[in-house]
Protein backbone atom coordinates (compact mmCIF):
# COMPACT_ATOMS: atom_id res chain seq x y z
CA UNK A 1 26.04 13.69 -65.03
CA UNK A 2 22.95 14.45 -67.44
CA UNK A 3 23.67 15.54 -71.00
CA UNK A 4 21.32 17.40 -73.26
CA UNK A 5 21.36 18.60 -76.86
CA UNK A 6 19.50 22.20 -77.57
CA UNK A 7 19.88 23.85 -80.37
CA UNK A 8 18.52 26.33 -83.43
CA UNK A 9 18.06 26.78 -87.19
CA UNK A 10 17.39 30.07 -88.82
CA UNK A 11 17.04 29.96 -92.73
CA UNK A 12 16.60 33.14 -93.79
CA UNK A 13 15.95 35.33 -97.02
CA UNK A 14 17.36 38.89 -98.09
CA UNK A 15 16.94 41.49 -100.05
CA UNK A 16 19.47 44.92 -100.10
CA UNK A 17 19.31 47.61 -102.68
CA UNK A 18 23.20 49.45 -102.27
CA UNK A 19 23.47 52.94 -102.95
CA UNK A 20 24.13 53.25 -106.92
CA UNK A 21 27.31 55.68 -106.36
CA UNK A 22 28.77 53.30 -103.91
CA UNK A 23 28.70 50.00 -106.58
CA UNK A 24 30.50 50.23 -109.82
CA UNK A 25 28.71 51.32 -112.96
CA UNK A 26 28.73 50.25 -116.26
CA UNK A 27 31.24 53.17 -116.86
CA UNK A 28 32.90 52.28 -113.66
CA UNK A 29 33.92 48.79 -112.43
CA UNK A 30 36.88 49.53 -110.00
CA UNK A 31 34.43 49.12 -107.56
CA UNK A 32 32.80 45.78 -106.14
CA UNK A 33 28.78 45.50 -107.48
CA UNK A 34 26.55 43.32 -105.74
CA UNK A 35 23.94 41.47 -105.75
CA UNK A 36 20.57 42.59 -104.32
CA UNK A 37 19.25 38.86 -103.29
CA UNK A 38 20.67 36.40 -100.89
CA UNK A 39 20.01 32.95 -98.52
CA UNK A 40 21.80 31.96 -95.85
CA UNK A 41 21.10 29.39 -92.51
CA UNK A 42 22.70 30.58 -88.94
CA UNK A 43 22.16 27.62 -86.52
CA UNK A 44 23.44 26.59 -83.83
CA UNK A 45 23.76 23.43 -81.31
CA UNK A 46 24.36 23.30 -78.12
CA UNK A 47 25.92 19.96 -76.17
CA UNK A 48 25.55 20.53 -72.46
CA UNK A 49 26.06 18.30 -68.88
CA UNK A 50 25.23 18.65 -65.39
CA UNK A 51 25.80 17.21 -62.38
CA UNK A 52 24.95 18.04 -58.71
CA UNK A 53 27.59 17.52 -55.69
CA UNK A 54 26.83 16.01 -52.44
CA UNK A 55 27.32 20.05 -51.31
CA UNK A 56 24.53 21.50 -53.70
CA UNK A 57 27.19 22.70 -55.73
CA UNK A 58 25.97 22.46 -59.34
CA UNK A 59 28.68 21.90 -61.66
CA UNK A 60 28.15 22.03 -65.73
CA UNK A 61 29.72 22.53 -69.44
CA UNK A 62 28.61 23.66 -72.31
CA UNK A 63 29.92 23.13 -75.78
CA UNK A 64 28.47 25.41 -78.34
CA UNK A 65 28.69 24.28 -82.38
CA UNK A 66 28.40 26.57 -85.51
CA UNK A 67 26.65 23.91 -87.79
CA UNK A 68 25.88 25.68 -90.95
CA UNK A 69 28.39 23.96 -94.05
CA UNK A 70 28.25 27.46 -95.82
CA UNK A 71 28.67 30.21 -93.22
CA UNK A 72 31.38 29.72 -91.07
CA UNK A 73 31.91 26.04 -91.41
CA UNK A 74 31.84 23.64 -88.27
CA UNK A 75 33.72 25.34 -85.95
CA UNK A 76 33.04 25.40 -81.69
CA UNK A 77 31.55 29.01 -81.13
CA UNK A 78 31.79 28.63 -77.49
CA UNK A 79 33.31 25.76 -74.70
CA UNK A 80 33.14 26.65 -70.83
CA UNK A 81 32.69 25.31 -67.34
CA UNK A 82 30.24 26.77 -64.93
CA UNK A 83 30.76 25.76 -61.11
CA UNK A 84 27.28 27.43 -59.33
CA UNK A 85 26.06 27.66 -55.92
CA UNK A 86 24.82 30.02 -52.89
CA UNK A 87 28.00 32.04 -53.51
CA UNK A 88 26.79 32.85 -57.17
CA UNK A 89 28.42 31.06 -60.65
CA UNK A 90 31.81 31.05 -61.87
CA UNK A 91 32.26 30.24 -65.47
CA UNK A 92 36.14 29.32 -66.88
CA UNK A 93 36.20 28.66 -70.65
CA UNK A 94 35.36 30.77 -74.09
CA UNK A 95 32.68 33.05 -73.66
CA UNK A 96 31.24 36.36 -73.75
CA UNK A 97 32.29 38.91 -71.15
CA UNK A 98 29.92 39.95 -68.61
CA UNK A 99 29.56 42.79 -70.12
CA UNK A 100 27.77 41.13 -72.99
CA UNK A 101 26.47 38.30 -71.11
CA UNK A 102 24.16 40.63 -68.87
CA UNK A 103 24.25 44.03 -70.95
CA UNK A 104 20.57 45.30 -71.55
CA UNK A 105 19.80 46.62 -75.25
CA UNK A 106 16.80 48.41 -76.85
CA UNK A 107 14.14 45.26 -77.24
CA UNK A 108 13.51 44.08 -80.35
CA UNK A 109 11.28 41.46 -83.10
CA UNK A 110 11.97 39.83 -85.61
CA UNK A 111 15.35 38.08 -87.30
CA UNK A 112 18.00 40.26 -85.95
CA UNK A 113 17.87 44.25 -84.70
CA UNK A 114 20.00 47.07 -85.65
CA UNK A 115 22.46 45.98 -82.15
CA UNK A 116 23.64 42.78 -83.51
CA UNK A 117 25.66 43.99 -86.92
CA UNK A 118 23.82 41.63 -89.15
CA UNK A 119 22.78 44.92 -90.97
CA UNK A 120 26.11 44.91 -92.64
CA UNK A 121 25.37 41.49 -94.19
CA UNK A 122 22.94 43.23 -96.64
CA UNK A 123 23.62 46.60 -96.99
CA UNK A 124 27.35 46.69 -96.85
CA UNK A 125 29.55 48.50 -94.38
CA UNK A 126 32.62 50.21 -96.89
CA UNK A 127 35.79 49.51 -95.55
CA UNK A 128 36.66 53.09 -94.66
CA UNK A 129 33.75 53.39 -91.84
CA UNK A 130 35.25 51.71 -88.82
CA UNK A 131 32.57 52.06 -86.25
CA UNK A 132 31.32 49.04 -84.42
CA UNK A 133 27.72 48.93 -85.17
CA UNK A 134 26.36 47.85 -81.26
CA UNK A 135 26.30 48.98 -77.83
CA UNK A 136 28.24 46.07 -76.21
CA UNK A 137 31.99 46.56 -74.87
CA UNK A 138 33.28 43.96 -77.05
CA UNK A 139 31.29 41.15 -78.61
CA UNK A 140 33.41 38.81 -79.27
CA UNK A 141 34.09 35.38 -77.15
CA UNK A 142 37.60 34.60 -75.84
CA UNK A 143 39.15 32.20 -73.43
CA UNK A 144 38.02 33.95 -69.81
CA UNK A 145 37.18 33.52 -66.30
CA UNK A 146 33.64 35.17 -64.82
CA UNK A 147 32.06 35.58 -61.71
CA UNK A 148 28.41 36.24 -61.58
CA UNK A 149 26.84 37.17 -58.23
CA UNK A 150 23.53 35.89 -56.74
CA UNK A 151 20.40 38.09 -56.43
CA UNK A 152 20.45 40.41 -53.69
CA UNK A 153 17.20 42.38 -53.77
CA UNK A 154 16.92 42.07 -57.64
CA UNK A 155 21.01 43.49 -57.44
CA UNK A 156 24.01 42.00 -58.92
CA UNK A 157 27.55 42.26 -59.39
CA UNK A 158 29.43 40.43 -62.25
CA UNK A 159 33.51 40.64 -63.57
CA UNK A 160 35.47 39.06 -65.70
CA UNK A 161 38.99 38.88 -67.07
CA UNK A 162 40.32 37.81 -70.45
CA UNK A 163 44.17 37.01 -70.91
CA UNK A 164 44.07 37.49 -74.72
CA UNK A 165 41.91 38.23 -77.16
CA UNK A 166 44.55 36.36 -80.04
CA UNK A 167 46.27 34.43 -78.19
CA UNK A 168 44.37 30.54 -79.44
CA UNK A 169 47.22 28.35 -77.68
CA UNK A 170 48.07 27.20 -74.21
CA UNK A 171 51.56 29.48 -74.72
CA UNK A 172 51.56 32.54 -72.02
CA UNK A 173 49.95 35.72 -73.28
CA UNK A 174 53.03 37.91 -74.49
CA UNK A 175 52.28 40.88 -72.96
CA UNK A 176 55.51 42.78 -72.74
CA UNK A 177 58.82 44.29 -74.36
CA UNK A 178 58.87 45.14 -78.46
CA UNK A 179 57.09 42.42 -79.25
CA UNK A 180 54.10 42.05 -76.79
CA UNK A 181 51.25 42.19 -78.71
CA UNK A 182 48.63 40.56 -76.85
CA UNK A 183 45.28 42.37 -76.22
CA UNK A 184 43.66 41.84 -72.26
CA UNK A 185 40.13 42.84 -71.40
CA UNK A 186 38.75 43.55 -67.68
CA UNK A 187 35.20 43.56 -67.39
CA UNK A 188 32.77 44.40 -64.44
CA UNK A 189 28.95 45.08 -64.49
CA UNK A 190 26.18 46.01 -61.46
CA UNK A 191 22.49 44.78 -62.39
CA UNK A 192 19.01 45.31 -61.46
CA UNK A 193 15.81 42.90 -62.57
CA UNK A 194 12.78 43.48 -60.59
CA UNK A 195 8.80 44.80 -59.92
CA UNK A 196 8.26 48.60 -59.87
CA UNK A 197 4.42 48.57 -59.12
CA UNK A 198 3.06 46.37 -62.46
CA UNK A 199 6.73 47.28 -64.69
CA UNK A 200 9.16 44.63 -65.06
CA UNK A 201 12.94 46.19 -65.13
CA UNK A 202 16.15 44.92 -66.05
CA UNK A 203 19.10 47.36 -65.94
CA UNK A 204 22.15 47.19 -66.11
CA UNK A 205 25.75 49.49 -66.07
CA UNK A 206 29.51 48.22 -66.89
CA UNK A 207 32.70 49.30 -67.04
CA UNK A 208 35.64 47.86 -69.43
CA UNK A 209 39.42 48.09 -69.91
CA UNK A 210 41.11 46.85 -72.65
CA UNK A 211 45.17 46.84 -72.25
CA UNK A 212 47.30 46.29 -74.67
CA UNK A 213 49.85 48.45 -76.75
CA UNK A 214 49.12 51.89 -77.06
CA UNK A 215 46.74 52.18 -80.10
CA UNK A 216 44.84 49.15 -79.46
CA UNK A 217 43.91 50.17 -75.38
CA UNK A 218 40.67 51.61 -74.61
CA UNK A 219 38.73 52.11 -71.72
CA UNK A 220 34.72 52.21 -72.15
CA UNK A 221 31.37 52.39 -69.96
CA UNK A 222 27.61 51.18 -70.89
CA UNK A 223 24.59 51.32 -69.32
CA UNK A 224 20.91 49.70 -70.46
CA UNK A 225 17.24 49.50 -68.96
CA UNK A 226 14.60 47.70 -70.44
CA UNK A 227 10.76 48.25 -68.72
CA UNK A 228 7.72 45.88 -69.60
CA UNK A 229 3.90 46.24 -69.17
CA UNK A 230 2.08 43.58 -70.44
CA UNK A 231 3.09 43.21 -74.08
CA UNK A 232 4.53 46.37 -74.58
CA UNK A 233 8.92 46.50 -73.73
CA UNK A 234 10.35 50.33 -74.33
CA UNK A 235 14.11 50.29 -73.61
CA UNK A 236 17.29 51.66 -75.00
CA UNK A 237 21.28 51.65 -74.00
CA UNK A 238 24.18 53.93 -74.57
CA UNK A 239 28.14 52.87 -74.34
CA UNK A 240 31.01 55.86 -74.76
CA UNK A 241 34.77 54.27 -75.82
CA UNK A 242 37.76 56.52 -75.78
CA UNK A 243 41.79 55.63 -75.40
CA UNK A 244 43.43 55.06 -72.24
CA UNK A 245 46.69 57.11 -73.68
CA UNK A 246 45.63 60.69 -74.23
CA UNK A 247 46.94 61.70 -77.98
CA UNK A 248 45.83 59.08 -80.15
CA UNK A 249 44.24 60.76 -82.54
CA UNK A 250 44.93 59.21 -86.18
CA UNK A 251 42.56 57.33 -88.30
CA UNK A 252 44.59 54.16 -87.53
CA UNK A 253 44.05 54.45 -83.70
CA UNK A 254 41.21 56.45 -82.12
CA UNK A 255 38.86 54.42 -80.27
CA UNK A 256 36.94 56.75 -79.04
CA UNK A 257 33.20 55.72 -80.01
CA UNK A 258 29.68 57.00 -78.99
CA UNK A 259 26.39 54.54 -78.85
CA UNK A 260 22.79 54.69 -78.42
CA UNK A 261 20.24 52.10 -79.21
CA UNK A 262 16.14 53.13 -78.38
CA UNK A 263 13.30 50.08 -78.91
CA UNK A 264 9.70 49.37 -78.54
CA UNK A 265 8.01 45.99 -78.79
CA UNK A 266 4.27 44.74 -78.54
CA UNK A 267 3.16 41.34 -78.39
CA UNK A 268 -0.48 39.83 -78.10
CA UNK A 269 -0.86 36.25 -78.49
CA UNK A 270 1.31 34.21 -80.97
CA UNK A 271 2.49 37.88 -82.87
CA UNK A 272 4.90 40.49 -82.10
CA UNK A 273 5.94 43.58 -83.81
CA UNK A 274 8.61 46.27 -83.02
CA UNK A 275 10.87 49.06 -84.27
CA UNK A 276 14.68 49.81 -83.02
CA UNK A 277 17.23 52.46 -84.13
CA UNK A 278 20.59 52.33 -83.72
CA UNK A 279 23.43 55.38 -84.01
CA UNK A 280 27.30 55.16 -83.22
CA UNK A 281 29.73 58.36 -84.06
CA UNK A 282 33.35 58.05 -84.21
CA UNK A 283 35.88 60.65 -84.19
CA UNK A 284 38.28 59.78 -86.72
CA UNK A 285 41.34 62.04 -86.97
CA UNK A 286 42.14 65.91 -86.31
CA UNK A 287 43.22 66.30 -89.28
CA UNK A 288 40.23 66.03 -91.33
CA UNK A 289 36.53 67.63 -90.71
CA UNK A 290 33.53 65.16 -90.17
CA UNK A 291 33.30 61.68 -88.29
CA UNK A 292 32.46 57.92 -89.30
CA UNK A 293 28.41 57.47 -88.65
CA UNK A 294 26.34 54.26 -88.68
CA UNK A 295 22.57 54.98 -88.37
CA UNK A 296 20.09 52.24 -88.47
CA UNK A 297 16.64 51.45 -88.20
CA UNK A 298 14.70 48.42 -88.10
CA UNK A 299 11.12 47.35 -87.86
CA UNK A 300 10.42 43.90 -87.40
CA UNK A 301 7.41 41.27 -86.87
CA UNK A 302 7.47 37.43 -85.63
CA UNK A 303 4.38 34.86 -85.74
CA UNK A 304 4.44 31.57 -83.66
CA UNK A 305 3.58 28.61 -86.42
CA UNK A 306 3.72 26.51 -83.95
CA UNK A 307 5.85 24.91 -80.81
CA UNK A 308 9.41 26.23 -81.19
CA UNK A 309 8.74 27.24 -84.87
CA UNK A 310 8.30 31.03 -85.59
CA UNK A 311 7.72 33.44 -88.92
CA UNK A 312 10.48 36.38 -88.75
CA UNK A 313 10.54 39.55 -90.59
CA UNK A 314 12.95 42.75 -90.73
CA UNK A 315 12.81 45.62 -93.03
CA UNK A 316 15.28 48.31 -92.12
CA UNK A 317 17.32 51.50 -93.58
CA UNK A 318 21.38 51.43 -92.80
CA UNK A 319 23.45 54.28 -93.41
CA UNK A 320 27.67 54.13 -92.88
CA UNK A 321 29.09 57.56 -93.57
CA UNK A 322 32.62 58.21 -93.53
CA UNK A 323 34.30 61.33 -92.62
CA UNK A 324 35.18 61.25 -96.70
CA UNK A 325 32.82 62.21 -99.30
CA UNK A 326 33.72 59.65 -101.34
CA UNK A 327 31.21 57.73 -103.09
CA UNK A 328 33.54 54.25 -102.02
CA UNK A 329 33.46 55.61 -98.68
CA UNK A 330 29.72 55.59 -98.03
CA UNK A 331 27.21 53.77 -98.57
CA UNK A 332 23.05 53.08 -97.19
CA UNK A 333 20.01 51.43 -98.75
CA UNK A 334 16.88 49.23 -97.83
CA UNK A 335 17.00 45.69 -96.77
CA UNK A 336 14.34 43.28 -96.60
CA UNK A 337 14.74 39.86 -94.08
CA UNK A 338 12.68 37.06 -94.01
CA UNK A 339 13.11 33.78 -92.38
CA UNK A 340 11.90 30.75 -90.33
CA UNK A 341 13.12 30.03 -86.61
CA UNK A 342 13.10 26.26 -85.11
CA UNK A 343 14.41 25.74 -81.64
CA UNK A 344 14.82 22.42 -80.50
């Protein structure tokens, strides 16, 4: 078997400027205030090893490390096995569901883009506003099994199946009776990468399940297509959540959520620039008038210092409303990212 180590290091640089009615005041300090500059490193490495059967079976794992002392600590973000062949890859171990792993979203430049919640970092979400700020079907990895299909004519099929999304043991998901409490996710996705005269697509459309009790089960679609012409990438994707049990309709348990994400990217040479907006609206109750709202937009710019070292830059407007005027309740502002890339 071959081993490798891969990895990256981000160190990055912000700048957020809160709204002033959503921060305490001098005359007001029940509220958190904070600061408007920050620094913090994501990076990653990655331990992997492969090995080829006598069959042409290709069989490999991958162990995936959250390195940074500050953020997160040294914790595994990911472990799984991948057994791959004609017949297409299965992959046992903690990971994304396919639904993630092959989900299209608007293109974008720069240190992060309004899909990947890193908004929130900087200008901060209020605790009120409960929408998920992405067009994935859950983004989280969990212990899973996935099948991803060969290429047939640039088509694909893909599923997966996760037996808890809490349960970190080897103890048997508890799934029934008054105490069941466990969380399951089923996962499928059809996609599409090929040539349409001189445009490159990638598409792709999923479907999700989430079963659990009552409040916490949901049932959600998505669909994404990106097209490229030389530098220039336009693409967008849209995912719709809503329960699985007709009637939930309190603040504690709707799920029902509505996503878009729209993007454009040009690059020429070693720079790129782009510009993204995100929107998700989510019904809260019946009871009171308005929804939860996140609205971001992003522009962003990279520049290739050299081999496997880039320049990245975000600026971008975030806005979470809740369904509440209160000034606690809401919140938007400016933030400003800036940061260095190495991959290794």
């Amino acid at each position: 078997m071959s081993a490798g180590v891969t990895g990256s290091f981000k160190s990055i640089l912000a700048f957020g400027d809160q709204d002033s009615k959503f921060e305490s005041t001098t005359s007001g300090t029940s509220r958190t205030g904070y600061d408007q500059f920050n620094i913090w490193n994501n990076s990653e490495i990655h331990f992997t090893g492969t090995t080829k059967l006598d069959s042409g079976v290709t069989v490999s794992v991958l162990v995936e490390l959250e390195s940074d002392a500050v953020k997160g600590g040294s914790t595994i973000d990911a472990s799984h096995l991948t057994v791959a062949g004609g017949f297409g890859s299965f992959r046992i171990g903690t990971t994304n569901n396919v639904t993630k792993v092959l989900g299209n979203i608007a293109p974008y430049v720069g240190i992060t883009s309004s899909n990947d919640g890193d908004a929130s970092n900087v200008i901060i979400t209020p605790s009120a506003v409960s929408v998920g700020a992405d067009t994935y079907l859950v983004t989280s990895k969990h212990m899973a099994i996935a099948y991803i299909s060969p290429s047939f004519s640039g088509f694909g099929v893909a599923a997966s199946y996760i037996p808890s999304t809490t349960n970190t043991t080897d103890v048997m998901p508890a799934v029934g009776g008054n105490t069941g409490t466990e969380l399951q996710q089923y996962n499928v996705a059809v996609t599409y990468g090929g040539k349409l005269g001189s445009a490159d697509l990638k598409a792709d459309v999923s479907y999700a399940e989430n079963h659990g009790e009552a409040a916490s089960s949901s049932k959600g679609w998505r669909g994404g297509l990106n097209v490229g012409i030389g530098g220039f990438v336009v693409g967008g994707s849209y995912r719709v959540v809503s329960e699985i049990d007709k009637g939930l309709t309190t603040t504690a348990n709707n799920p029902n959520e509505k996503a878009f994400d729209l993007g454009f990217t040009y690059g020429v040479g070693d720079w790129a620039v782009g510009i993204n907006y995100l929107n998700v609206v989510a019904p809260k109750s019946t009871s009171t008038a308005g929804d939860d709202e996140a609205s971001q937009l992003f522009f962003g710019a990279s520049y290739r210092i050299g081999t496997g070292v880039d320049f990245l830059g975000n600026v971008f407007y975030a806005d979470w409303d809740d369904e509440l005027t209160t000034h606690g309740n809401n919140n938007d502002g400016f933030g400003v990212l800036a940061g260095i890339s190495v991959s290794f």
